[in-house]
Protein backbone atom coordinates (compact mmCIF):
# COMPACT_ATOMS: atom_id res chain seq x y z
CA UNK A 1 0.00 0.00 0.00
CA UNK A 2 2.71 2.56 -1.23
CA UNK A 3 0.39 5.85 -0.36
CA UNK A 4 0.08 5.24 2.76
CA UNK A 5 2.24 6.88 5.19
CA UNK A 6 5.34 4.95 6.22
CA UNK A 7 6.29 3.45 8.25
CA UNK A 8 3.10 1.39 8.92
CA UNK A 9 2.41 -1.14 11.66
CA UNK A 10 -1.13 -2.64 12.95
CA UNK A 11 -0.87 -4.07 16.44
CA UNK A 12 -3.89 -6.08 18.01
CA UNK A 13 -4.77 -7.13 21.70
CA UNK A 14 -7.11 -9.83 22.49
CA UNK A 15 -8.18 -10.96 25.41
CA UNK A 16 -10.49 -14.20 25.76
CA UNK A 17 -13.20 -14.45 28.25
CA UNK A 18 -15.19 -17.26 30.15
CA UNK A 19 -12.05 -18.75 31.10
CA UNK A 20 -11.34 -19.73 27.02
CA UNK A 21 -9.15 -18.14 24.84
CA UNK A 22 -11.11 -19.55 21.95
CA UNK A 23 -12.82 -16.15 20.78
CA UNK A 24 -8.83 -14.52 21.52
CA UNK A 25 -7.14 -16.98 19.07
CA UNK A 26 -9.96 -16.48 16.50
CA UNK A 27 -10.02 -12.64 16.32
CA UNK A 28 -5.94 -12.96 16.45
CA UNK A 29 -6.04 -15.38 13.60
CA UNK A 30 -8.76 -13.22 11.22
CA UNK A 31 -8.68 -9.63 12.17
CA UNK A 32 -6.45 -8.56 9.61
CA UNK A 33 -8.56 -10.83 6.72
CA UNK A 34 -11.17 -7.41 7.59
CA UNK A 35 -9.01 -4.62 7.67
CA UNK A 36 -6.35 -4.91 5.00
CA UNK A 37 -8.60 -5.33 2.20
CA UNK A 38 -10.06 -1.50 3.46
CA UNK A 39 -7.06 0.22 3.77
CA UNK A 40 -6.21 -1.58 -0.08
CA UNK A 41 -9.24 0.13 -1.44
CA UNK A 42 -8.11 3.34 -0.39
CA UNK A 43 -7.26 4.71 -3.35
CA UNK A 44 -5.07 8.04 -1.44
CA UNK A 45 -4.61 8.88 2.28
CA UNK A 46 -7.64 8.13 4.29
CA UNK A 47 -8.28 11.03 6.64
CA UNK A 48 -8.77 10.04 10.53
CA UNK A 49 -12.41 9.59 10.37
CA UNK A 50 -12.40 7.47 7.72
CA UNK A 51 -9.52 4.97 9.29
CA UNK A 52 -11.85 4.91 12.61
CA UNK A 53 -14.53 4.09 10.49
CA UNK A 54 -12.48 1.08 8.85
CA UNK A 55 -11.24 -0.06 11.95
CA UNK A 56 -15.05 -0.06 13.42
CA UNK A 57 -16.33 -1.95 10.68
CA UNK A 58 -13.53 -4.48 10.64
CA UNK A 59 -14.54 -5.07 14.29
CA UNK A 60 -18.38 -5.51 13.59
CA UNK A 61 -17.52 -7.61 10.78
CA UNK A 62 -14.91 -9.96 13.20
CA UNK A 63 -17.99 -9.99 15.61
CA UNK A 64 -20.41 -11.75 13.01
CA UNK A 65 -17.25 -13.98 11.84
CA UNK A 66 -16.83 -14.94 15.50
CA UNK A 67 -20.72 -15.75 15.78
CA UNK A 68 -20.22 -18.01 12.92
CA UNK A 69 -17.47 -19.94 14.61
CA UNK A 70 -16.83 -22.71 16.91
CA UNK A 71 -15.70 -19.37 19.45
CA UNK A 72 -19.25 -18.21 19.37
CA UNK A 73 -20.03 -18.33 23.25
CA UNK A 74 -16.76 -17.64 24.20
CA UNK A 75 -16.24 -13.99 23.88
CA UNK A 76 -13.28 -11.83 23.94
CA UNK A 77 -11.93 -7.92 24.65
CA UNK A 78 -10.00 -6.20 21.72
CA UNK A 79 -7.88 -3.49 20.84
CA UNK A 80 -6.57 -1.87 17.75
CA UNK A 81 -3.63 0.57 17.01
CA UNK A 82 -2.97 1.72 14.04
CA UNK A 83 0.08 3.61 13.32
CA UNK A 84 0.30 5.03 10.10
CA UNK A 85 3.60 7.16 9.76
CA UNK A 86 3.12 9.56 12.61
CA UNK A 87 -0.82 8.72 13.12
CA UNK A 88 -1.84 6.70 15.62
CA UNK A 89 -5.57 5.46 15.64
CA UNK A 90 -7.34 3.51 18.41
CA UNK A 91 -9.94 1.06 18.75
CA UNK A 92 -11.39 -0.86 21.62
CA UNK A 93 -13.91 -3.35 22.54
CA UNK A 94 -14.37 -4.10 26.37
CA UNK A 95 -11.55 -3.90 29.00
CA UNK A 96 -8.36 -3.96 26.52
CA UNK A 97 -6.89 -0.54 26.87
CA UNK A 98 -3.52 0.66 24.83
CA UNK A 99 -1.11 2.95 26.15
CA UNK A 100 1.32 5.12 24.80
CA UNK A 101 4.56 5.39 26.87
CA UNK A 102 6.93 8.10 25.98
CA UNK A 103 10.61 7.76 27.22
CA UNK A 104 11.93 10.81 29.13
CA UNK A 105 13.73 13.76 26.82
CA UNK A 106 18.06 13.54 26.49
CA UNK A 107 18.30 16.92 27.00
CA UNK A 108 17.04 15.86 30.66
CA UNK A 109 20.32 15.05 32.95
CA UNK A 110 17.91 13.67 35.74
CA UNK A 111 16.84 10.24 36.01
CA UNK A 112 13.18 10.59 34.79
CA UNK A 113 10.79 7.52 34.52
CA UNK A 114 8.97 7.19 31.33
CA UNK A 115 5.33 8.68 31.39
CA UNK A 116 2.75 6.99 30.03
CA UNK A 117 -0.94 7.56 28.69
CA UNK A 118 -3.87 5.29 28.11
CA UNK A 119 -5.16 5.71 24.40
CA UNK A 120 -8.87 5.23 24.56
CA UNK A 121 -11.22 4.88 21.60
């Protein structure tokens, strides 16, 4: 996908419920079978609202694939990140949060910690 902005990276948390990771290893396994074929379509940069939208229907569309599945009454938590050159665009289902840690500056001489900052969405 050459227009979109480099570099590029999709990164996916799943978390099974009910004691079963069955729903987790499905979503894992398929999620990107929904959202790579919308970002391919793209035929230039999608602006913000349209990658949210992608990324929600990708997730409504995993849902019915799921409900379809052996993983059916199992259930899982999710969340998305997509990073598209220096974009970042989050997406969460249930109790999966992402976070975005940022390591202290060099020009500080002090032994800082990193912060960090949960990305909701």
């Amino acid at each position: 996908l050459t227009f979109l902005d480099q570099p590029g990276a999709l990164f996916l948390l799943v978390d099974g419920l009910r004691e079963t990771n069955a729903a987790a290893a499905v979503s894992a396994q398929r999620f990107h079978t929904f959202i790579l074929p919308k970002l391919s379509n793209c035929h230039s940069m999608p602006e913000d609202f349209e990658l949210i939208e992608m990324l929600n229907q990708a997730i409504e569309e995993l849902d019915h694939s799921l409900l379809n599945s052996t993983a059916r009454y199992a259930g899982c938590e999710i969340a998305v990140v997509l990073v598209l050159g220096c974009r970042v665009v989050v997406c969460s289902v249930g109790n999966c949060r992402a976070a975005l840690c940022v390591p202290p500056s060099e020009a500080s001489n002090t032994r800082q910690q990193w912060t960090t900052r949960v990305l909701t969405g």
